[in-house]
N, C-alpha and C. Protein backbone atom coordinates (compact mmCIF):
# COMPACT_ATOMS: atom_id res chain seq x y z
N UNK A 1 20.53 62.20 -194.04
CA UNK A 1 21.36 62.90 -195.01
C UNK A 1 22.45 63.65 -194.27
N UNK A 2 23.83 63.15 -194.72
CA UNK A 2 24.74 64.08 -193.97
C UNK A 2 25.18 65.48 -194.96
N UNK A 3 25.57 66.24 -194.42
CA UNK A 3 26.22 67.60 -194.94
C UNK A 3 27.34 68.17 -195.36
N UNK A 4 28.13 66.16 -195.00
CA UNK A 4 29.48 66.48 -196.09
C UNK A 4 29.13 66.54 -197.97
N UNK A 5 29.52 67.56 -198.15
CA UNK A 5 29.89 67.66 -199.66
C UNK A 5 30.61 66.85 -200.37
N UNK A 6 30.38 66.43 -201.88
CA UNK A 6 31.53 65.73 -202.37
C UNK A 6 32.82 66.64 -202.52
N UNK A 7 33.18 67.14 -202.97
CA UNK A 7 34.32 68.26 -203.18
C UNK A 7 34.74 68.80 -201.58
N UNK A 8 35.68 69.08 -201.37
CA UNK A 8 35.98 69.35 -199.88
C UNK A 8 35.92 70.72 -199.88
N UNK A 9 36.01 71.55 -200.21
CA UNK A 9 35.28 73.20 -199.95
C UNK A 9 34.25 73.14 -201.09
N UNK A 10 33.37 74.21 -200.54
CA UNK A 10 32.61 74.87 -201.91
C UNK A 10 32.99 76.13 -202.36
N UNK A 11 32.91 76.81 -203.12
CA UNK A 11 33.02 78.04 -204.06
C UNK A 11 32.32 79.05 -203.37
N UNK A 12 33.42 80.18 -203.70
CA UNK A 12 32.57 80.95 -203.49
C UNK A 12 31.32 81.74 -203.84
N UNK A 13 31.18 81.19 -205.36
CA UNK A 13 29.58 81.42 -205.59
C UNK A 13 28.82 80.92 -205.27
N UNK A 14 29.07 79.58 -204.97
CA UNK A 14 28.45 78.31 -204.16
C UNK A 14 28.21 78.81 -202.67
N UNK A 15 29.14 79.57 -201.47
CA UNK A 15 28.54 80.06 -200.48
C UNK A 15 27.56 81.27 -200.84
N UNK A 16 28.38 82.57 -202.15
CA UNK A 16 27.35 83.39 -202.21
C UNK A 16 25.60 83.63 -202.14
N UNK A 17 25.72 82.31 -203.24
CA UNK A 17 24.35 82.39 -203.54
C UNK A 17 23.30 81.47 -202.38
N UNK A 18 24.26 80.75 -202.01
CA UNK A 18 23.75 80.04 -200.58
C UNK A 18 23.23 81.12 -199.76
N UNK A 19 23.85 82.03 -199.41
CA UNK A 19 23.20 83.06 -198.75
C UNK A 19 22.34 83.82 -198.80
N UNK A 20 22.43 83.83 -200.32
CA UNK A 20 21.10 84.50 -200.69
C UNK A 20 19.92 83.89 -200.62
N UNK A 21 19.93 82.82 -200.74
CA UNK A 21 18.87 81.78 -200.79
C UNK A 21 18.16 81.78 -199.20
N UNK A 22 19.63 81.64 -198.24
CA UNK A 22 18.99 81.79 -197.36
C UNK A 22 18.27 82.51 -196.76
N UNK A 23 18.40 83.87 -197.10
CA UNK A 23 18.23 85.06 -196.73
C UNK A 23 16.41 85.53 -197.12
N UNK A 24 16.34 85.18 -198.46
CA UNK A 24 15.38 84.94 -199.14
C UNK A 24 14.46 84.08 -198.75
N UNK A 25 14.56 83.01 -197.85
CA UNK A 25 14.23 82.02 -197.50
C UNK A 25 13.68 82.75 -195.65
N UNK A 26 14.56 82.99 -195.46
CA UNK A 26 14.16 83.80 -194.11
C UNK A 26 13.02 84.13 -194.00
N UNK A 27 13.04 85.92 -194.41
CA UNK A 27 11.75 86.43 -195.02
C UNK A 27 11.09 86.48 -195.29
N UNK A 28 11.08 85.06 -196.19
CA UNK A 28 9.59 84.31 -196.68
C UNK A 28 9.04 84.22 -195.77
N UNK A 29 10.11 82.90 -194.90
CA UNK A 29 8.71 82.29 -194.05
C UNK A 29 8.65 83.06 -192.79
N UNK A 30 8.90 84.22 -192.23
CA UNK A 30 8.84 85.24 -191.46
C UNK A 30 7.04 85.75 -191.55
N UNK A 31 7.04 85.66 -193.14
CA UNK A 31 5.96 86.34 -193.76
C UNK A 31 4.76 85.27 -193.59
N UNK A 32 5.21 83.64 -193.16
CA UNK A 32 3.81 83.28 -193.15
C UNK A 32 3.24 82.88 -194.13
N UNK A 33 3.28 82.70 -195.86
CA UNK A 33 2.69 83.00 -196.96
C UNK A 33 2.45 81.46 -196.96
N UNK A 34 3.37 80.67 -196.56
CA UNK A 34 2.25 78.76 -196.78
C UNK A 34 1.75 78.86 -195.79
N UNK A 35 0.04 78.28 -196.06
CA UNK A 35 -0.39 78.02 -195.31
C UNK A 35 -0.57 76.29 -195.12
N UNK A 36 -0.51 75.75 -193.92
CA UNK A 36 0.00 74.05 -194.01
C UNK A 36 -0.59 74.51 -192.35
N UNK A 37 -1.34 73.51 -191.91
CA UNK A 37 -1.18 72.90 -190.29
C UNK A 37 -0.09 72.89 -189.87
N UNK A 38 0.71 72.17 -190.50
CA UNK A 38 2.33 72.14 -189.97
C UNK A 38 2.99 73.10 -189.41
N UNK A 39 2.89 74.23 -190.26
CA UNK A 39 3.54 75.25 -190.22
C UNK A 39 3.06 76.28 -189.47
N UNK A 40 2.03 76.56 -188.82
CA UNK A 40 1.19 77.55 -188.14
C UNK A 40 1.43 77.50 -187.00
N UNK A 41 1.77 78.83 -186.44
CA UNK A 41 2.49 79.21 -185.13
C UNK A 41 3.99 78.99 -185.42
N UNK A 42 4.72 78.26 -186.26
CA UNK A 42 6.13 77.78 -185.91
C UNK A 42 6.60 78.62 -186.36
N UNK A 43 7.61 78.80 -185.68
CA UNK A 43 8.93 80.02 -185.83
C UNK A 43 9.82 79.17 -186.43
N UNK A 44 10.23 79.58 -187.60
CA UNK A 44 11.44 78.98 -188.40
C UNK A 44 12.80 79.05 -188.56
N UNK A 45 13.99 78.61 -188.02
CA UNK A 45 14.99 79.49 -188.36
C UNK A 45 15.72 78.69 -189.42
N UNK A 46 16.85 79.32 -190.18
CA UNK A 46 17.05 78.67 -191.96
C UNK A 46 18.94 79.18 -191.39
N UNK A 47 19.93 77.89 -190.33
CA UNK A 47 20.63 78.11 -190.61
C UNK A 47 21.78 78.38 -191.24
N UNK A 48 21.16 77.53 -192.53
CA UNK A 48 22.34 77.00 -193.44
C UNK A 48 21.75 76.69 -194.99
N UNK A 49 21.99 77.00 -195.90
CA UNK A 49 21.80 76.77 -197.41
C UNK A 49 23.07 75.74 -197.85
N UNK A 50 23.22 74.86 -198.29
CA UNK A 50 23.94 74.59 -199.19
C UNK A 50 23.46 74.09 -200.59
N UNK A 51 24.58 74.78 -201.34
CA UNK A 51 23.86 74.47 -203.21
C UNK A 51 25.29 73.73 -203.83
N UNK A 52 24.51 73.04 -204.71
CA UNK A 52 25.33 71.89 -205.34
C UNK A 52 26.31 72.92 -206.18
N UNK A 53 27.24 72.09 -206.95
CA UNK A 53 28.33 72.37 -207.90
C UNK A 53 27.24 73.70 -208.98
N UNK A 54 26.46 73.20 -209.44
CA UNK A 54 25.67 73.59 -210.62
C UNK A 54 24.84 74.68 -209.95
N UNK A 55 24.32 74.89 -209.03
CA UNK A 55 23.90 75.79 -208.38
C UNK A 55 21.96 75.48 -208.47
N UNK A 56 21.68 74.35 -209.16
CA UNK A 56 20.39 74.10 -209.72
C UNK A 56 19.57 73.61 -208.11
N UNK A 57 20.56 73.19 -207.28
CA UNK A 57 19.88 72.36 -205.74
C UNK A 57 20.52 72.58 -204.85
N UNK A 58 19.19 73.79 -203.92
CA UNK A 58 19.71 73.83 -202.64
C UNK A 58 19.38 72.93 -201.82
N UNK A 59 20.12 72.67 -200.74
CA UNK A 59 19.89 72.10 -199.68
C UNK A 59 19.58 72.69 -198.34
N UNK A 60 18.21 72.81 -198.01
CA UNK A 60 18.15 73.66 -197.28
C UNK A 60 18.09 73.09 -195.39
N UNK A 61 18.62 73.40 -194.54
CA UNK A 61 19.07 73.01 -192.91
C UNK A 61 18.11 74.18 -192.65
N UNK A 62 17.01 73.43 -191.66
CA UNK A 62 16.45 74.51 -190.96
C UNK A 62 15.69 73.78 -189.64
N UNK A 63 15.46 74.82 -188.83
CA UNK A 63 15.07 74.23 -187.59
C UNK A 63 13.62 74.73 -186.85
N UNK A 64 13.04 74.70 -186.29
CA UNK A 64 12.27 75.22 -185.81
C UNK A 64 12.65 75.47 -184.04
N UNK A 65 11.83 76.65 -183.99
CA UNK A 65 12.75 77.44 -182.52
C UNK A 65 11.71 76.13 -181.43
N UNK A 66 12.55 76.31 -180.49
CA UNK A 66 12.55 75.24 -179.51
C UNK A 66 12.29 73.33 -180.58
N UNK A 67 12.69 73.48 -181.48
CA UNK A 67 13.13 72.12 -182.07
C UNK A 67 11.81 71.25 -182.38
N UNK A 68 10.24 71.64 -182.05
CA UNK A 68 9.56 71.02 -181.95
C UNK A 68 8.85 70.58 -182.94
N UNK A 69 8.12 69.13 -183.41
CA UNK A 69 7.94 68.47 -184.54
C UNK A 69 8.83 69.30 -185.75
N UNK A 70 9.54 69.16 -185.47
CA UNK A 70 10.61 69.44 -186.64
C UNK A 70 10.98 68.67 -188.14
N UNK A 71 10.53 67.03 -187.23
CA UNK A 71 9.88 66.62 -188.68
C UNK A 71 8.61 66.14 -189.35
N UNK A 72 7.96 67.03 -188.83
CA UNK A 72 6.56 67.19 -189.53
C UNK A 72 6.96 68.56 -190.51
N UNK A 73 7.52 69.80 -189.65
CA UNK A 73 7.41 71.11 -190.61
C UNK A 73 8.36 71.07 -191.58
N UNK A 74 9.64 70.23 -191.76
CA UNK A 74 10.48 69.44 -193.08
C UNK A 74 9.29 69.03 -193.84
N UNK A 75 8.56 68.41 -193.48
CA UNK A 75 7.71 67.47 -194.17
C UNK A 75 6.90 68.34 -195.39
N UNK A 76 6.18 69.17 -194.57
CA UNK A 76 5.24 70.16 -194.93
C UNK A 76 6.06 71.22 -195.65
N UNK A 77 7.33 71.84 -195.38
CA UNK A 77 7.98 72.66 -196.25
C UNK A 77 8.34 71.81 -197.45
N UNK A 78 8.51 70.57 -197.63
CA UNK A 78 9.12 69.71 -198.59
C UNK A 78 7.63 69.82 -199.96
N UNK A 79 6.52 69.34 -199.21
CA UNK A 79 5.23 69.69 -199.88
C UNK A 79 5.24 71.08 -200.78
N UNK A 80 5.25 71.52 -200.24
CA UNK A 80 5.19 73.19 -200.77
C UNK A 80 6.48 73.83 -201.58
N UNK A 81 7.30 72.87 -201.41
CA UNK A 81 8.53 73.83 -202.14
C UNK A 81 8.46 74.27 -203.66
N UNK A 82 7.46 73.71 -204.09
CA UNK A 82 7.82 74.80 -205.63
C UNK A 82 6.97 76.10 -205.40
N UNK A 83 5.89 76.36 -204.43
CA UNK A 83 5.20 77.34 -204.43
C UNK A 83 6.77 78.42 -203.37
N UNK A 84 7.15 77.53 -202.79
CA UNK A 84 8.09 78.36 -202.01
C UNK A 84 9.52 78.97 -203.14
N UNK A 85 9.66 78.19 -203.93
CA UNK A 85 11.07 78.57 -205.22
C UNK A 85 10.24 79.30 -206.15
N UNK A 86 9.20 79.51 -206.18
CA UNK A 86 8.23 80.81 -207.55
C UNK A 86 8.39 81.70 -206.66
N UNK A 87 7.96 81.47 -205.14
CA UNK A 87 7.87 83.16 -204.37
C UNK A 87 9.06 83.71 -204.10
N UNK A 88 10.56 83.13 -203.68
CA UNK A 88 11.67 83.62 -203.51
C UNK A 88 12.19 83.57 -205.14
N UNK A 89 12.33 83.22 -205.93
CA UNK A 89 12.96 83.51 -207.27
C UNK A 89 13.02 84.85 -207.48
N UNK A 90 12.25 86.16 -207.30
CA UNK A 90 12.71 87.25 -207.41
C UNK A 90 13.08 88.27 -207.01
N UNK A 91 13.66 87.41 -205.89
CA UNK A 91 14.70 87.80 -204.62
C UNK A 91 15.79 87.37 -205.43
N UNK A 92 16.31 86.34 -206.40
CA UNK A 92 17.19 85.96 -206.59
C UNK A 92 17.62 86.73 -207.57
N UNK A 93 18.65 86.85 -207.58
CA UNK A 93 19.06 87.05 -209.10
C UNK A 93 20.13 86.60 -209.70
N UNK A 94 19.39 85.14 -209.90
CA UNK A 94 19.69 84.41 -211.01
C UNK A 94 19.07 83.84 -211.89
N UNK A 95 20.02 83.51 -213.17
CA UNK A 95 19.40 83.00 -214.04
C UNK A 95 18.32 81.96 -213.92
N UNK A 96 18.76 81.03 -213.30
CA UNK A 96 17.82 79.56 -212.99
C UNK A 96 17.43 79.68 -211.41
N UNK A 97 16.02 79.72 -210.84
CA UNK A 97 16.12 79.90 -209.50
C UNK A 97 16.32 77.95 -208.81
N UNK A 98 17.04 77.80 -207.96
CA UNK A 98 17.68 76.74 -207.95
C UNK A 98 15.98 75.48 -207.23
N UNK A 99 16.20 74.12 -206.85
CA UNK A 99 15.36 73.55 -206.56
C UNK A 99 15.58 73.34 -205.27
N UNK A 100 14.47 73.20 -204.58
CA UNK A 100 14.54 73.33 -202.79
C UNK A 100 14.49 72.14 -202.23
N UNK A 101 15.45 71.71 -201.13
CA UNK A 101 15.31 70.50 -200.56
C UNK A 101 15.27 71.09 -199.18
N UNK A 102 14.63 70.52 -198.48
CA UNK A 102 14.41 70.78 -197.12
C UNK A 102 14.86 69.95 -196.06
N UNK A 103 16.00 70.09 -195.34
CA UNK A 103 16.55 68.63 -193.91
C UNK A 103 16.12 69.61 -192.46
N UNK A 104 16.16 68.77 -191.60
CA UNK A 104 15.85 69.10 -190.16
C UNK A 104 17.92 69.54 -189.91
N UNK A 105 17.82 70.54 -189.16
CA UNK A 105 19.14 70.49 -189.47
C UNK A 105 20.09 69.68 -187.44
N UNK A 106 20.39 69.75 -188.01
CA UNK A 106 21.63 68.18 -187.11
C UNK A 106 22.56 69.01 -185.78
N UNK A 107 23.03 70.36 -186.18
CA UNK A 107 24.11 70.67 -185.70
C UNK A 107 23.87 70.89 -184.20
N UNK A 108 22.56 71.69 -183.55
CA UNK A 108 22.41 71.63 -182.31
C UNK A 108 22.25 70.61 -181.47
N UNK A 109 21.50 69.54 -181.99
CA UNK A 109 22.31 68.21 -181.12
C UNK A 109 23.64 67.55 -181.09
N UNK A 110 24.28 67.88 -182.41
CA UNK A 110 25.63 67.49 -182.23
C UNK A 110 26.48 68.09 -181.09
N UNK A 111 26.24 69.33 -181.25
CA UNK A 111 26.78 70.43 -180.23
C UNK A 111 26.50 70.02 -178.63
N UNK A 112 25.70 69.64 -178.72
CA UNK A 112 24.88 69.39 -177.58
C UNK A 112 25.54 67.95 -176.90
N UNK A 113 26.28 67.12 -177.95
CA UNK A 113 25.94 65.85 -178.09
C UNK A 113 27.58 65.71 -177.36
N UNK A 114 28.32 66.79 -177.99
CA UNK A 114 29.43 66.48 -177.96
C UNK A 114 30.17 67.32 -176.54
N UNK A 115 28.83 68.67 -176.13
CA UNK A 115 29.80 69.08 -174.90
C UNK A 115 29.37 68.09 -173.54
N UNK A 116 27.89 67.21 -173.84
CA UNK A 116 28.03 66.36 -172.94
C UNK A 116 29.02 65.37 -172.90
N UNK A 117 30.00 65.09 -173.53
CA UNK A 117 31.28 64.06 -173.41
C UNK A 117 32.23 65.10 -172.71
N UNK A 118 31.97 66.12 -173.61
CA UNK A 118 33.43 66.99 -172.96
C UNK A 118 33.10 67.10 -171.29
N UNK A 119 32.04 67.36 -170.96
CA UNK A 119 31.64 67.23 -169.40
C UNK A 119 31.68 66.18 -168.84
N UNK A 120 31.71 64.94 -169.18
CA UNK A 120 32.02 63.73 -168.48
C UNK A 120 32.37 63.87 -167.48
N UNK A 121 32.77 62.54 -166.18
CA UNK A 121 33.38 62.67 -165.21
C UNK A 121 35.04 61.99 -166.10
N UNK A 122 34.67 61.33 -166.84
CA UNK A 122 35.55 60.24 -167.61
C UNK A 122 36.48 61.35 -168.06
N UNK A 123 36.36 62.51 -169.16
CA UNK A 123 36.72 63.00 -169.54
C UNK A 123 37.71 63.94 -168.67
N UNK A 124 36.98 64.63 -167.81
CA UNK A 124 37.50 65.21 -166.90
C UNK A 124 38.73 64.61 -165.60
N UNK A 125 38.33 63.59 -165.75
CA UNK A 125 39.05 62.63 -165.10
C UNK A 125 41.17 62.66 -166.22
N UNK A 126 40.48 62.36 -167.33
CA UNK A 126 41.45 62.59 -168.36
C UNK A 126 42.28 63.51 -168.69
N UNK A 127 41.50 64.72 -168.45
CA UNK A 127 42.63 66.06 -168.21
C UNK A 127 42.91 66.64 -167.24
N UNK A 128 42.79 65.72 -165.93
CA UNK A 128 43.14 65.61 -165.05
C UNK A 128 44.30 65.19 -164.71
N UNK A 129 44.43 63.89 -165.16
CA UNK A 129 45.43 63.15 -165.13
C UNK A 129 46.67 63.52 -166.12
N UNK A 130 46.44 64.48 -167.50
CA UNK A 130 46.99 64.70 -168.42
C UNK A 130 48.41 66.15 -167.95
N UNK A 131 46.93 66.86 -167.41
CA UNK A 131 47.42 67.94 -166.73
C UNK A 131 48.69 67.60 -165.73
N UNK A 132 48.76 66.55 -164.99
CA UNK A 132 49.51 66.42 -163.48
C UNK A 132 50.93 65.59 -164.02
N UNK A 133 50.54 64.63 -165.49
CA UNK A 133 51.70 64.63 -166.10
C UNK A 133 52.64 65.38 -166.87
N UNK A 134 52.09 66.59 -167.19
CA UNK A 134 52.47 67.63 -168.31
C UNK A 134 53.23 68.48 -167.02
N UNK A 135 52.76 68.50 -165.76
CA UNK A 135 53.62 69.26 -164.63
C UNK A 135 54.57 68.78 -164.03
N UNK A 136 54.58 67.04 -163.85
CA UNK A 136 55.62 66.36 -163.41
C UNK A 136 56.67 66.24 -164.83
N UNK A 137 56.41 66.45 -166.07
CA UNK A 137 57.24 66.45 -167.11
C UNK A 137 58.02 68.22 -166.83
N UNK A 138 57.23 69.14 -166.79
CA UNK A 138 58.09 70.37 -166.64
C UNK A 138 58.91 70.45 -165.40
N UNK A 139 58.73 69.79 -164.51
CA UNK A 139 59.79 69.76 -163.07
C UNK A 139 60.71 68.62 -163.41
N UNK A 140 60.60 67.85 -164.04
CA UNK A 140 62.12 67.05 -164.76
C UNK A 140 62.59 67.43 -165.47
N UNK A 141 62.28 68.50 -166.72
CA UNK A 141 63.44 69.20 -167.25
C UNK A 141 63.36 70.29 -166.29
N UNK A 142 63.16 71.01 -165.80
CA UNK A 142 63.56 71.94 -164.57
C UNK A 142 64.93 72.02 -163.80
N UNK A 143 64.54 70.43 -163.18
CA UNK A 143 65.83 69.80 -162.46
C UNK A 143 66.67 69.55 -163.93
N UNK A 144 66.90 69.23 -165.05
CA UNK A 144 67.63 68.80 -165.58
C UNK A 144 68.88 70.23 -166.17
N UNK A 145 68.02 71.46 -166.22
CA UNK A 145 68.57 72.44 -166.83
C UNK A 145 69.62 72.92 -165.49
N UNK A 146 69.45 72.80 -163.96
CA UNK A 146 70.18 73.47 -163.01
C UNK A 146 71.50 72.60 -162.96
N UNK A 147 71.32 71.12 -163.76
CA UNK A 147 72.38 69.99 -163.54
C UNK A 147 73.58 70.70 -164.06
C-alpha cells in the first residue's frame, strides 16, 4: 500500500484529526491494554495517521523501535482494531470515531534507501565531475568580462 493520496494535499481537518488519532493512538499502546503475543515487549512508535476525505478511515503508519517483526505486530494490531477504536474514541472528539487500518510504515527504509545512492562512489563521482565543470564554466565568463 502506497501513501500517495488521491487528492494531492489533504485538509486541514484531515491533518487535524490525523493527529489526534495519532496521538490517541500513542498512549494507548504506551499503556499496553492489547494483550496479543505479538505485541508484548514491543515498543511502538505511530508516525503518521492519515484519514480519508470523509474522515470515517484512518490509515494508520507505524513501526516498531528497532523495526523488528514488524509484520507480525501490523498483523496483530489489525486483529484487534475495533477493541483499539472503542478504547481511543473518547479521546476523540468526534462525532463518528473513524475505522483503523494498520501499515508497517515505509519511510525509514526509503530514507535509508535513498542516502545509500546519495553515498555512492557513482554518485559522488557525479558531483565531482559536475562541480569541476561549473568552475571551468565560471573562469570562461571571468576571462570573458576583462575582454
Amino acid at each position: 500500500m502506497t501513501r500517495q493520496s488521491k487528492s494531492s494535499t489533504p485538509s486541514q481537518r484531515m491533518l487535524r484529526v490525523g493527529e489526534l488519532v495519532r496521538h490517541a493512538l500513542s498512549s494507548f499502546l504506551m499503556r499496553g491494554e492489547v494483550r496479543d503475543p505479538a505485541l508484548e515487549g514491543a515498543m511502538i512508535t505511530v508516525p503518521e495517521v492519515r484519514m480519508t476525505h470523509d474522515l470515517k478511515l484512518a490509515n494508520v503508519y507505524i513501526m516498531p523501535l528497532g523495526g523488528e517483526n514488524a509484520a507480525g505486530v501490523v498483523e496483530a494490531l489489525n486483529r484487534h482494531q475495533k477493541y483499539i477504536r472503542g478504547s481511543i474514541s473518547s479521546q476523540l472528539s468526534l462525532r463518528f470515531s473513524p475505522s483503523l487500518r494498520f501499515f508497517v510504515d515505509d519511510t525509514f527504509e526509503e530514507v535509508d534507501r535513498i542516502n545509500a545512492i546519495l553515498s555512492s562512489d557513482k554518485v559522488a563521482a557525479d558531483l565531482r565531475q559536475n562541480s569541476d565543470s561549473n568552475e571551468a564554466d565560471l573562469d570562461d565568463t571571468d576571462l570573458n568580462k576583462v575582454e
